[in-house]
Structures are given as C-alpha cells and as structure tokens.
N, C-alpha and C. Protein backbone atom coordinates (compact mmCIF):
# COMPACT_ATOMS: atom_id res chain seq x y z
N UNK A 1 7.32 14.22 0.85
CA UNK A 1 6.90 13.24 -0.14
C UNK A 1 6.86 11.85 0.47
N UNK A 2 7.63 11.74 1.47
CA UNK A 2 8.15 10.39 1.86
C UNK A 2 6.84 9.83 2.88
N UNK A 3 6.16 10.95 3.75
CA UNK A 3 4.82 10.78 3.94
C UNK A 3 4.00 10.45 4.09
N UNK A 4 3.31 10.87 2.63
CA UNK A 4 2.40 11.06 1.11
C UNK A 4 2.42 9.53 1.06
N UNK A 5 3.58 8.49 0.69
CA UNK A 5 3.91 8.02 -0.30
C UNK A 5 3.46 6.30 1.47
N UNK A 6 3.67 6.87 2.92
CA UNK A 6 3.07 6.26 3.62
C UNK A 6 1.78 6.30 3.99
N UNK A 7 0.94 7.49 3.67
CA UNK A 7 -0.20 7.61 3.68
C UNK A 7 -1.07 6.93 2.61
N UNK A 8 -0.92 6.88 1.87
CA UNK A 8 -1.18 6.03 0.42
C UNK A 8 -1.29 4.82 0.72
N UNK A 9 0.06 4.30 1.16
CA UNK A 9 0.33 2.72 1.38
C UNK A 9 -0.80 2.17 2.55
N UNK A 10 -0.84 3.03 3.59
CA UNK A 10 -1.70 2.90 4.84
C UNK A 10 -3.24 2.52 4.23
N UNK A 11 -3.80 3.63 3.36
CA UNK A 11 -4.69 3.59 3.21
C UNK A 11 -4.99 2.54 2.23
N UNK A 12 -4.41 1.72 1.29
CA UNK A 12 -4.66 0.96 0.47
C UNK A 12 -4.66 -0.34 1.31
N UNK A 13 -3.91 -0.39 2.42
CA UNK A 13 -3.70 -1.77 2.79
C UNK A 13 -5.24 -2.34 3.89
N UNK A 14 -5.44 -0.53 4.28
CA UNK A 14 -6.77 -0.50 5.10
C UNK A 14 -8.06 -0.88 3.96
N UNK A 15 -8.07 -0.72 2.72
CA UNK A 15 -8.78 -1.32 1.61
C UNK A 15 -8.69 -2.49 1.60
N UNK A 16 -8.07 -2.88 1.30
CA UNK A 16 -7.63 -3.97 1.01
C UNK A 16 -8.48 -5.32 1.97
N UNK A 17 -7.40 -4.78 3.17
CA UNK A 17 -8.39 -5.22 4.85
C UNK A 17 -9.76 -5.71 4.66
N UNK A 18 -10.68 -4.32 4.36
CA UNK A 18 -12.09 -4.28 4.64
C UNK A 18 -12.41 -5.21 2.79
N UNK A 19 -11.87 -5.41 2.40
CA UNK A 19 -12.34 -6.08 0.73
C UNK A 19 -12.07 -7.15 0.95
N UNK A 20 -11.28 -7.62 1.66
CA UNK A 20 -10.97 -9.26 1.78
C UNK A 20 -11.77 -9.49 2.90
N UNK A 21 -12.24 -8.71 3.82
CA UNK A 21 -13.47 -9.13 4.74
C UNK A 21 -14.67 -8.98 4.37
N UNK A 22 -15.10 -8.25 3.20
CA UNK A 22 -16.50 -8.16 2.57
C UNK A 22 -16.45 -9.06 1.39
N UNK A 23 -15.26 -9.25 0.56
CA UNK A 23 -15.72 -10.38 -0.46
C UNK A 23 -16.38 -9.18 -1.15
N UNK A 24 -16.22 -8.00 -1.38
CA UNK A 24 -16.99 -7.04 -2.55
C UNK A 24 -16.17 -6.36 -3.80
N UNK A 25 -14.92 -6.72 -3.60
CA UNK A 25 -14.30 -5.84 -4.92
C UNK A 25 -13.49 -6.90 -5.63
N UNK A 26 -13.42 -8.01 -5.15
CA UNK A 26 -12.88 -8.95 -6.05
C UNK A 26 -11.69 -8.70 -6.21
N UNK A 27 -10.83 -9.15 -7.54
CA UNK A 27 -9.23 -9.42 -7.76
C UNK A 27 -8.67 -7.11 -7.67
N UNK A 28 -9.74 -6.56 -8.10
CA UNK A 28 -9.49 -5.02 -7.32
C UNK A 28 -8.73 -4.59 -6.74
N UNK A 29 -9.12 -5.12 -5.45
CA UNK A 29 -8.35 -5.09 -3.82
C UNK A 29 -7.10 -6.05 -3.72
N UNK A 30 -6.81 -6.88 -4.68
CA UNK A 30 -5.49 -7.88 -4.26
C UNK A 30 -4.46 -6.71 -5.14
N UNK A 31 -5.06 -5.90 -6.55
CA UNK A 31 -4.04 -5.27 -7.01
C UNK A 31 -3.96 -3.75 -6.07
N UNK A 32 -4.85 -3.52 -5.46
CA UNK A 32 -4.32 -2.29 -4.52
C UNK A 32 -2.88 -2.86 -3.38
N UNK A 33 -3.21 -3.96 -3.16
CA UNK A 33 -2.29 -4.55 -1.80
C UNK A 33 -1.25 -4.37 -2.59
N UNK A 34 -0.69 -4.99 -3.97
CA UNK A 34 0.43 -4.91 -4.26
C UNK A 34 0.88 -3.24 -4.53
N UNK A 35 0.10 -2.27 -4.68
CA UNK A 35 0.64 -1.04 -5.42
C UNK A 35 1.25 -0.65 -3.77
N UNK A 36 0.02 -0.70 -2.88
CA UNK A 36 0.89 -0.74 -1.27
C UNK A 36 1.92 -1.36 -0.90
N UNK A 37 2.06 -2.35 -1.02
CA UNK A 37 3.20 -3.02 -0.62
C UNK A 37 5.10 -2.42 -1.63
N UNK A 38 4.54 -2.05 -2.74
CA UNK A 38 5.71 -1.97 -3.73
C UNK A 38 5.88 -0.07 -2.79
N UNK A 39 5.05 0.23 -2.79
CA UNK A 39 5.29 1.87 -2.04
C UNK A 39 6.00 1.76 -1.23
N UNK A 40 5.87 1.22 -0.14
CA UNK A 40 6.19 0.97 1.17
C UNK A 40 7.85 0.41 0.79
N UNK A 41 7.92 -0.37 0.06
CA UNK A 41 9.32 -0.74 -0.01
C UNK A 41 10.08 0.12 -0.76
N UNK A 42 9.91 0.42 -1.58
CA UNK A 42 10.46 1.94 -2.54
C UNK A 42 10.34 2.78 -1.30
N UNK A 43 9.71 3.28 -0.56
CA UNK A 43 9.70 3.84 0.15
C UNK A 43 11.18 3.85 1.43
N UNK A 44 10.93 2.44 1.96
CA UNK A 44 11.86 2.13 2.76
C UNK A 44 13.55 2.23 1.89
N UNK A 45 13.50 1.73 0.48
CA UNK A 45 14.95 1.89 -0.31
C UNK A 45 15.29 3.11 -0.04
N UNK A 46 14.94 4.53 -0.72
CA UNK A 46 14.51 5.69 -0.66
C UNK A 46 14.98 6.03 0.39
N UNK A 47 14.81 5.27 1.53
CA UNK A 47 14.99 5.94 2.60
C UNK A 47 15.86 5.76 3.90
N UNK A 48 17.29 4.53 3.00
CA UNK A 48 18.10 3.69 3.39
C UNK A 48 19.21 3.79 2.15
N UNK A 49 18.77 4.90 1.00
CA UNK A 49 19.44 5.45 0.53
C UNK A 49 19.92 6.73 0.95
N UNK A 50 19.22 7.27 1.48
CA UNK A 50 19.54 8.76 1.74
C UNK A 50 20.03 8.71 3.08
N UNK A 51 20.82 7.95 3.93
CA UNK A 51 21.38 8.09 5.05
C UNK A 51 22.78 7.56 4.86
C-alpha cells in the first residue's frame, strides 16, 4: 500500500510539473500538488510510525 500511495504522489507532482509549464489546467493542477504533497507526508508518518 505504502507504494501505491508513492506512486500516486509521483505521478501527481509529475502533473502538476507539466501544468505549471503549459499554463493549461489552471487552479486543477495546484489542487493535485496538494493531494501529493499531503500523501507523501501521511505517507512518511505511516512510516515513522511503524518502526
């Protein structure tokens, strides 16, 4: 799951990337960055819990 949950983040931030260099999806792409960014850290808690 733990992954999944970096594959996701990867790929949204790679959105994100190419939307703030095309200027095509507008305020869209700023709310994908945050759903990436909140993953990634849930992610990292998650995973600084379990050790």
């Amino acid at each position: 799951m733990r992954s999944l949950l970096y594959i996701v983040a990867v790929i949204l931030i790679i959105g994100w990337a190419l939307g703030v260099f095309a200027y095509s999806a507008g305020g869209l792409i700023h709310v994908l960055l945050v759903i990436a960014v909140i993953a990634l850290v849930l992610g990292l808690i998650r995973r600084s819990a379990a050790i």
